[in-house]
PDB file of N, CA and C in Angstrom:
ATOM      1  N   UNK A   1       9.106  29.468  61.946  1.00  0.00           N
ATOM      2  CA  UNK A   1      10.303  28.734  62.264  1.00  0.00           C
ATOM      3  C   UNK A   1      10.707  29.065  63.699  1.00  0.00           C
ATOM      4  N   UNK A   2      11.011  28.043  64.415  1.00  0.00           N
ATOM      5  CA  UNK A   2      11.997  28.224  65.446  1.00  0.00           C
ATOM      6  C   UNK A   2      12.447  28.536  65.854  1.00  0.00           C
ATOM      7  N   UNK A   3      13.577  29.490  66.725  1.00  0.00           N
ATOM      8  CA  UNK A   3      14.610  29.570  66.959  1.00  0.00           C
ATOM      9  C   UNK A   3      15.448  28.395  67.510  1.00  0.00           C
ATOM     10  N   UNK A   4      15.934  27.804  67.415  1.00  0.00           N
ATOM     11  CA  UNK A   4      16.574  26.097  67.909  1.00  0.00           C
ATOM     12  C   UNK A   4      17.931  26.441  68.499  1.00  0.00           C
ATOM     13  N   UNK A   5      18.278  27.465  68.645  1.00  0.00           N
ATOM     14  CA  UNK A   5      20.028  27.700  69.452  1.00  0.00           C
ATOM     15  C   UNK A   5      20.275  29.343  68.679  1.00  0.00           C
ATOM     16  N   UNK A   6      21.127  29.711  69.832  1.00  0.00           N
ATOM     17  CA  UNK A   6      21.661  31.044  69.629  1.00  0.00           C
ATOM     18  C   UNK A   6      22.203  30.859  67.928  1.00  0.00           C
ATOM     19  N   UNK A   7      22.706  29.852  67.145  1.00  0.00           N
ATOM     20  CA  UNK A   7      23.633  30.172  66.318  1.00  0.00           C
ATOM     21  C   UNK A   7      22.347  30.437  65.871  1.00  0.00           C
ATOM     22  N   UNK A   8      22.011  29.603  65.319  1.00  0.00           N
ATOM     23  CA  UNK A   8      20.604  29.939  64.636  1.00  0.00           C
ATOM     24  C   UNK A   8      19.734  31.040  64.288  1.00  0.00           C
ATOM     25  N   UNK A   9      19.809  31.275  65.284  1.00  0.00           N
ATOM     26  CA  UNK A   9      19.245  32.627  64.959  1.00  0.00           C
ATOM     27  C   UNK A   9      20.097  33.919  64.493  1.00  0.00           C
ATOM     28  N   UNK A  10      21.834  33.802  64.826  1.00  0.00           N
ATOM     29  CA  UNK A  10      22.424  34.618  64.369  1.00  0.00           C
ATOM     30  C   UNK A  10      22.317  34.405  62.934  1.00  0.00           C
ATOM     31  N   UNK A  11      22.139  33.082  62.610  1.00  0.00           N
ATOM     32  CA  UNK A  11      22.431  32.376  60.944  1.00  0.00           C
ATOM     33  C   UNK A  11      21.297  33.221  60.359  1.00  0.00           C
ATOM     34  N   UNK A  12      19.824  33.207  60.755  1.00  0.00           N
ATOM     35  CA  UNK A  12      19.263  33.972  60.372  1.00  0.00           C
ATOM     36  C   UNK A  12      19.274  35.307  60.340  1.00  0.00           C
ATOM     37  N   UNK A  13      19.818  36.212  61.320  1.00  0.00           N
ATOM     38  CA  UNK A  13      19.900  37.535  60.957  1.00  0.00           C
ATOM     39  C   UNK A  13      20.954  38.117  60.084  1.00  0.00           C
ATOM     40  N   UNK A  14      21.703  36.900  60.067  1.00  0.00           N
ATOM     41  CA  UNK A  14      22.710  37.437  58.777  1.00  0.00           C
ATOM     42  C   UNK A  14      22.010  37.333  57.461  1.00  0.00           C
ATOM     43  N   UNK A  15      21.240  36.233  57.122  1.00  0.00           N
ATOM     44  CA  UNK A  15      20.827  36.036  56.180  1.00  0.00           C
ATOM     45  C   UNK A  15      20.018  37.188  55.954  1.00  0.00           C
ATOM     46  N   UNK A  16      18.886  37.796  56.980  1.00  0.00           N
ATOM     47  CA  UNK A  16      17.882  38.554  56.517  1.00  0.00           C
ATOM     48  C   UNK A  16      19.018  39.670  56.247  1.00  0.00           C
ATOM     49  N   UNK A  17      20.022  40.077  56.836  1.00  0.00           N
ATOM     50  CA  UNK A  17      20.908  41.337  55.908  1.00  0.00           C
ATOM     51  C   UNK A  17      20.965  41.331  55.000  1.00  0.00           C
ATOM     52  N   UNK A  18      21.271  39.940  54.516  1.00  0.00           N
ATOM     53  CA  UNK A  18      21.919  39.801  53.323  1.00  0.00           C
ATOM     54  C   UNK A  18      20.982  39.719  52.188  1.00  0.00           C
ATOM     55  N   UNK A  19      19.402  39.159  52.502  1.00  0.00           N
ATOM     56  CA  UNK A  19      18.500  39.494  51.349  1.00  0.00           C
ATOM     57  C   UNK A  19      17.666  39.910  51.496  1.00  0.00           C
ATOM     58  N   UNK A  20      17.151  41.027  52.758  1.00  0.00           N
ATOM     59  CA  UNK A  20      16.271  42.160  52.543  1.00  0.00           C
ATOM     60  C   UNK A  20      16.745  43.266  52.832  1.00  0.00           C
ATOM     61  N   UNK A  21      17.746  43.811  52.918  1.00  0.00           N
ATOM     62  CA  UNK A  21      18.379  45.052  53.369  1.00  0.00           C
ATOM     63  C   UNK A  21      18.637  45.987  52.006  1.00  0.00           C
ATOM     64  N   UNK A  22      17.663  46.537  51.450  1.00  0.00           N
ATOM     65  CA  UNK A  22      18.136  47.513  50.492  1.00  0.00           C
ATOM     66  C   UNK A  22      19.025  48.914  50.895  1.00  0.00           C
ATOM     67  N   UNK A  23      19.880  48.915  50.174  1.00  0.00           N
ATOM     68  CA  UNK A  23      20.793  49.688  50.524  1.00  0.00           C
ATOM     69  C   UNK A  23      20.834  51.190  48.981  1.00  0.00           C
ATOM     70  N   UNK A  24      19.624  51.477  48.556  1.00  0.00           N
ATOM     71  CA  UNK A  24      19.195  52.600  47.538  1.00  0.00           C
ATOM     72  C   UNK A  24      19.209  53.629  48.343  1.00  0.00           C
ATOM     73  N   UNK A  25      18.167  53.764  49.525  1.00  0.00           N
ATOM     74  CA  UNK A  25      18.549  55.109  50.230  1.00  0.00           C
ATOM     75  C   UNK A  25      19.534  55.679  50.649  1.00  0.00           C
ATOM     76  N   UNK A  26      20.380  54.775  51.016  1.00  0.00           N
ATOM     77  CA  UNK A  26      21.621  55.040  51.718  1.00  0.00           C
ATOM     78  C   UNK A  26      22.716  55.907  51.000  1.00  0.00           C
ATOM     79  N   UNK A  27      22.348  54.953  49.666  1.00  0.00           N
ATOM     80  CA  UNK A  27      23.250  55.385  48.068  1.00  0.00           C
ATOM     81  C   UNK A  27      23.173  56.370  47.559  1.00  0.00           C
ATOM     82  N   UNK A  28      21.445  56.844  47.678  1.00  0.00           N
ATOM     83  CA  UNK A  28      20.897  58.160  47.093  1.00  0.00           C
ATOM     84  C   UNK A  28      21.694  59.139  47.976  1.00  0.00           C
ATOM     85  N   UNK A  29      21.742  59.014  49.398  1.00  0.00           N
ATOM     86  CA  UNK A  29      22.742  59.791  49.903  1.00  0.00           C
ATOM     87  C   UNK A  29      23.885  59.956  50.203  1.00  0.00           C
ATOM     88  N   UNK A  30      24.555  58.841  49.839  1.00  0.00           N
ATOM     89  CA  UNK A  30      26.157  58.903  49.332  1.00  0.00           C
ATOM     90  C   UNK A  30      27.103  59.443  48.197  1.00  0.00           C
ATOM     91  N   UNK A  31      26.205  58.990  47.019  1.00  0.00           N
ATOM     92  CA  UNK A  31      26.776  59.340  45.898  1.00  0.00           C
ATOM     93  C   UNK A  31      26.285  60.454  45.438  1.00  0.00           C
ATOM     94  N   UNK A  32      27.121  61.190  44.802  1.00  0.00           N
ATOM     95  CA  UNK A  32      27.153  61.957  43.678  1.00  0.00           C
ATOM     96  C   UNK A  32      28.172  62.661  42.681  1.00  0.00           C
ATOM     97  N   UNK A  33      28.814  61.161  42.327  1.00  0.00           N
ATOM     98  CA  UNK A  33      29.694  61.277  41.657  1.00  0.00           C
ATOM     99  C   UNK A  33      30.503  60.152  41.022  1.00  0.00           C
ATOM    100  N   UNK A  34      31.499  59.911  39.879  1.00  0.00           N
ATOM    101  CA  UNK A  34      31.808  58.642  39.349  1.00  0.00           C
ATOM    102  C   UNK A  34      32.425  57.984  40.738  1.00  0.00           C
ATOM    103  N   UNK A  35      33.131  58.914  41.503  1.00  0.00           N
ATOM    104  CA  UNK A  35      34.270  58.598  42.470  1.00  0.00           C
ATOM    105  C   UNK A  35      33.627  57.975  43.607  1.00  0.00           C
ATOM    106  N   UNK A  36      32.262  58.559  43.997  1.00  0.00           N
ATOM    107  CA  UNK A  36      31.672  58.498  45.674  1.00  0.00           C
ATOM    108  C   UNK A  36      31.019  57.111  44.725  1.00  0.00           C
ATOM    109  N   UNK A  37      30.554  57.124  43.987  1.00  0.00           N
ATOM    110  CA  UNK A  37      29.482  55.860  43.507  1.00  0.00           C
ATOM    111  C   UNK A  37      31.014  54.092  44.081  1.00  0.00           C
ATOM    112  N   UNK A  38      31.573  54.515  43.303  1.00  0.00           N
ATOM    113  CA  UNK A  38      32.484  53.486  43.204  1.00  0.00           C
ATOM    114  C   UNK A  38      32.828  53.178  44.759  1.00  0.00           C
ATOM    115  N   UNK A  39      33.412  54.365  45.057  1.00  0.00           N
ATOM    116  CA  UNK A  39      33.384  53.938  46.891  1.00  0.00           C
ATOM    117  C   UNK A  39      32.519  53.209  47.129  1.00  0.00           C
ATOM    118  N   UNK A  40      31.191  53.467  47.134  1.00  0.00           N
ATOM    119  CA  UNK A  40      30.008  53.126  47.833  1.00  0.00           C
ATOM    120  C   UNK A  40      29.955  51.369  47.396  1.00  0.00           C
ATOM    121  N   UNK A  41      29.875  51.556  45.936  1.00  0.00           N
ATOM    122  CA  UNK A  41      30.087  50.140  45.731  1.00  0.00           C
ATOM    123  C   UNK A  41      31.142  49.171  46.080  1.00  0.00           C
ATOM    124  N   UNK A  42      32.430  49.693  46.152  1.00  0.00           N
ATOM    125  CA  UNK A  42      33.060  48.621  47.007  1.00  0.00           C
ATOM    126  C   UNK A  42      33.619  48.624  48.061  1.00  0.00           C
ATOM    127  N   UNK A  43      32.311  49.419  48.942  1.00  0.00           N
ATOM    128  CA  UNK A  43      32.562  49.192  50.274  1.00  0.00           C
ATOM    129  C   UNK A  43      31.269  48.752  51.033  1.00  0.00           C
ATOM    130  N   UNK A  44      29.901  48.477  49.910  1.00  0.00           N
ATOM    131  CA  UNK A  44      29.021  47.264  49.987  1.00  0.00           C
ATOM    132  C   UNK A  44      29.484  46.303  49.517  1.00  0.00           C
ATOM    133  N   UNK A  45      30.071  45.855  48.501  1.00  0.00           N
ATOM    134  CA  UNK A  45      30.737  44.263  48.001  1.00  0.00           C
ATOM    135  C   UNK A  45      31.589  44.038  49.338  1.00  0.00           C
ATOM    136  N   UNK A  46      32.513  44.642  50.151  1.00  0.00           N
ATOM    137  CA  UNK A  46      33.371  44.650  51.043  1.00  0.00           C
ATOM    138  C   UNK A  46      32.350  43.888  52.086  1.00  0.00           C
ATOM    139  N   UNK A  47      31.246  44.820  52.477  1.00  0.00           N
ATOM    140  CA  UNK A  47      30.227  45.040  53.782  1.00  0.00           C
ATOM    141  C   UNK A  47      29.752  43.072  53.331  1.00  0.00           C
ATOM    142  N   UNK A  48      28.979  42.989  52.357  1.00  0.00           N
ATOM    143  CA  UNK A  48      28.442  42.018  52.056  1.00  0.00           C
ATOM    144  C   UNK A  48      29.309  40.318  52.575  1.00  0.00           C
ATOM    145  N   UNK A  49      30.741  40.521  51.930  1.00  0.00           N
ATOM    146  CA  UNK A  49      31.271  39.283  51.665  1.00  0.00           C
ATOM    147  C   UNK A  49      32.081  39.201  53.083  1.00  0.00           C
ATOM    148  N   UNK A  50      31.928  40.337  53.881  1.00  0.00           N
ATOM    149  CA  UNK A  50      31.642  40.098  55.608  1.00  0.00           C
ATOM    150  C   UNK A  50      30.684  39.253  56.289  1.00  0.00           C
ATOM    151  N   UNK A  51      29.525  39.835  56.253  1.00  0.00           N
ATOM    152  CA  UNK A  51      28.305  39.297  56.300  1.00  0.00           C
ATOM    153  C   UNK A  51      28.060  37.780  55.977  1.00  0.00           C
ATOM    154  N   UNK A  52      28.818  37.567  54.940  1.00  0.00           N
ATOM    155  CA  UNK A  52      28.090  36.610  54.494  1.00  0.00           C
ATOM    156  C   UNK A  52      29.660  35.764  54.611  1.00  0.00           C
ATOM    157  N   UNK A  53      30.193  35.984  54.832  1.00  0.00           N
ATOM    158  CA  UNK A  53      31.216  34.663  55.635  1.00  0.00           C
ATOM    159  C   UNK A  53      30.943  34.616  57.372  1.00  0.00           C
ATOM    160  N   UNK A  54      30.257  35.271  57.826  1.00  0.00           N
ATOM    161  CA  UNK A  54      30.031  34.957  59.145  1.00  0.00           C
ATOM    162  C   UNK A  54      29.207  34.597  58.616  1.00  0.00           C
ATOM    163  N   UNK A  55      28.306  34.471  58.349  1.00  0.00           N
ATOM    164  CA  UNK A  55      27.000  33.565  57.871  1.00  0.00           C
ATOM    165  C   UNK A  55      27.144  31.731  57.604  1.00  0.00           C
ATOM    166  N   UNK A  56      28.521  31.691  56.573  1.00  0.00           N
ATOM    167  CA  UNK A  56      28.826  30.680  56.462  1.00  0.00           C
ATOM    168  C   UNK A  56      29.476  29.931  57.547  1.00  0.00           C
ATOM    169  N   UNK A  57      30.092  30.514  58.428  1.00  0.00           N
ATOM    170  CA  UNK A  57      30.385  29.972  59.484  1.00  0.00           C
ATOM    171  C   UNK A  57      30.143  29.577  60.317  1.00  0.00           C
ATOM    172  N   UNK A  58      28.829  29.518  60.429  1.00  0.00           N
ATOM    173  CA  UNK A  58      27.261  29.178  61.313  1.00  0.00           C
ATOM    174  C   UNK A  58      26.683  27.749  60.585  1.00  0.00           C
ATOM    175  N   UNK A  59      26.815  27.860  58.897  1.00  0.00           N
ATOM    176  CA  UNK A  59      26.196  26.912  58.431  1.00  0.00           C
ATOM    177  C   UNK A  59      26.201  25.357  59.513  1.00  0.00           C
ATOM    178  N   UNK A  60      27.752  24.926  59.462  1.00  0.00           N
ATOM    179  CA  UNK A  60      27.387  24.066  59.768  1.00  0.00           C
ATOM    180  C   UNK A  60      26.598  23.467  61.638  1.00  0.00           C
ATOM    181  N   UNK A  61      27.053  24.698  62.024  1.00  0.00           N
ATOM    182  CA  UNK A  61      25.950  24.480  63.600  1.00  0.00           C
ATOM    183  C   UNK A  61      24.772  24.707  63.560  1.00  0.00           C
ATOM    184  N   UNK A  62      23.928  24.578  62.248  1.00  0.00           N
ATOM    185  CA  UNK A  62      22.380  24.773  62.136  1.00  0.00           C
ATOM    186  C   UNK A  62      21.990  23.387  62.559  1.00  0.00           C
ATOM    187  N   UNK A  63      20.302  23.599  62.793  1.00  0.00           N
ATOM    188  CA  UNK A  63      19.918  22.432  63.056  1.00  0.00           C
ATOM    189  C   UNK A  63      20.001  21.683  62.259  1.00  0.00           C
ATOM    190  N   UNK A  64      19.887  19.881  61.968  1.00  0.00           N
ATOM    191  CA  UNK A  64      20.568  19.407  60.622  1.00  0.00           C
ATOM    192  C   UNK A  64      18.878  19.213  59.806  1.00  0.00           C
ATOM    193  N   UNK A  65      17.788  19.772  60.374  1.00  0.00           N
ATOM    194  CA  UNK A  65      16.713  19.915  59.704  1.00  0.00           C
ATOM    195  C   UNK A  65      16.585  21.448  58.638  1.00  0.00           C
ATOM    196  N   UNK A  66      17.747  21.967  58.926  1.00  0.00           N
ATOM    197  CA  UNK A  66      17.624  23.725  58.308  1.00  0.00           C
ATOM    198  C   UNK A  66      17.753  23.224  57.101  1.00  0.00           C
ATOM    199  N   UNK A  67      16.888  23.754  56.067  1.00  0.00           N
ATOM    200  CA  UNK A  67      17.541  23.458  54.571  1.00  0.00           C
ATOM    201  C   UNK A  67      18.555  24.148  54.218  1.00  0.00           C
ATOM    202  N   UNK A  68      19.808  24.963  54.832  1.00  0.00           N
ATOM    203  CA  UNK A  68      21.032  25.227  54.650  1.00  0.00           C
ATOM    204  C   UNK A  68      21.974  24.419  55.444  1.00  0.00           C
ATOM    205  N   UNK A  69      21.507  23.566  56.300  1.00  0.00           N
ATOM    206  CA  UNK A  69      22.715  22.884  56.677  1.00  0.00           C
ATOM    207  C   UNK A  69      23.538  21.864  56.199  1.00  0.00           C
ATOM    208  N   UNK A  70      24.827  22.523  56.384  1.00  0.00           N
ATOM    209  CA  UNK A  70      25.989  21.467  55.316  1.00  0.00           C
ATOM    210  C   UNK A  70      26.772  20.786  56.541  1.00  0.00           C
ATOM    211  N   UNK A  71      27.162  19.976  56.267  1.00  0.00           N
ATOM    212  CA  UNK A  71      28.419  19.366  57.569  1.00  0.00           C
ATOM    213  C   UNK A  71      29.514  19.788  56.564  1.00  0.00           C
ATOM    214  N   UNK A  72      30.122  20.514  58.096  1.00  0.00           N
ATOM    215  CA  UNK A  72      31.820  20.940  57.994  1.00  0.00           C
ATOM    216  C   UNK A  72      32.850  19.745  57.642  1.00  0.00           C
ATOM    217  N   UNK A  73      33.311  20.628  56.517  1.00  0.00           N
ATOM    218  CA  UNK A  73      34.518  19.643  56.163  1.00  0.00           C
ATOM    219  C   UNK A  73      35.811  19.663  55.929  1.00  0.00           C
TER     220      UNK A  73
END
């Protein structure tokens, strides 16, 4: 694929955060405990639904060939 414009490619590096970034190691060294686990988890749900609204906010300046592009409405 392409790169076709700066958004674009930001659209993609959000995306690759968002579905190849395992975040187990990180965890293995965060938690150890009911309390640190729970942190950890919702301050990845937090991290994520960051991510992934700048993500959406790109949608619609993709090229209109991207199979994610929606027109803004």
């Amino acid at each position: 694929m392409r790169a076709k414009s700066k958004v674009h490619v930001e659209y993609e590096i959000l995306q690759h955060l968002l579905d190849d970034i395992d975040l187990q190691d990180l965890e293995q060294q965060m938690v150890d405990d009911k309390h640190s686990k729970k942190r950890f988890e919702d301050g990845a749900k937090e991290v994520f639904r960051l991510i992934n609204n700048l993500a959406q906010r790109r949608i619609h300046r993709l090229p209109k060939t991207h199979e994610d592009y929606e027109v803004k409405q």
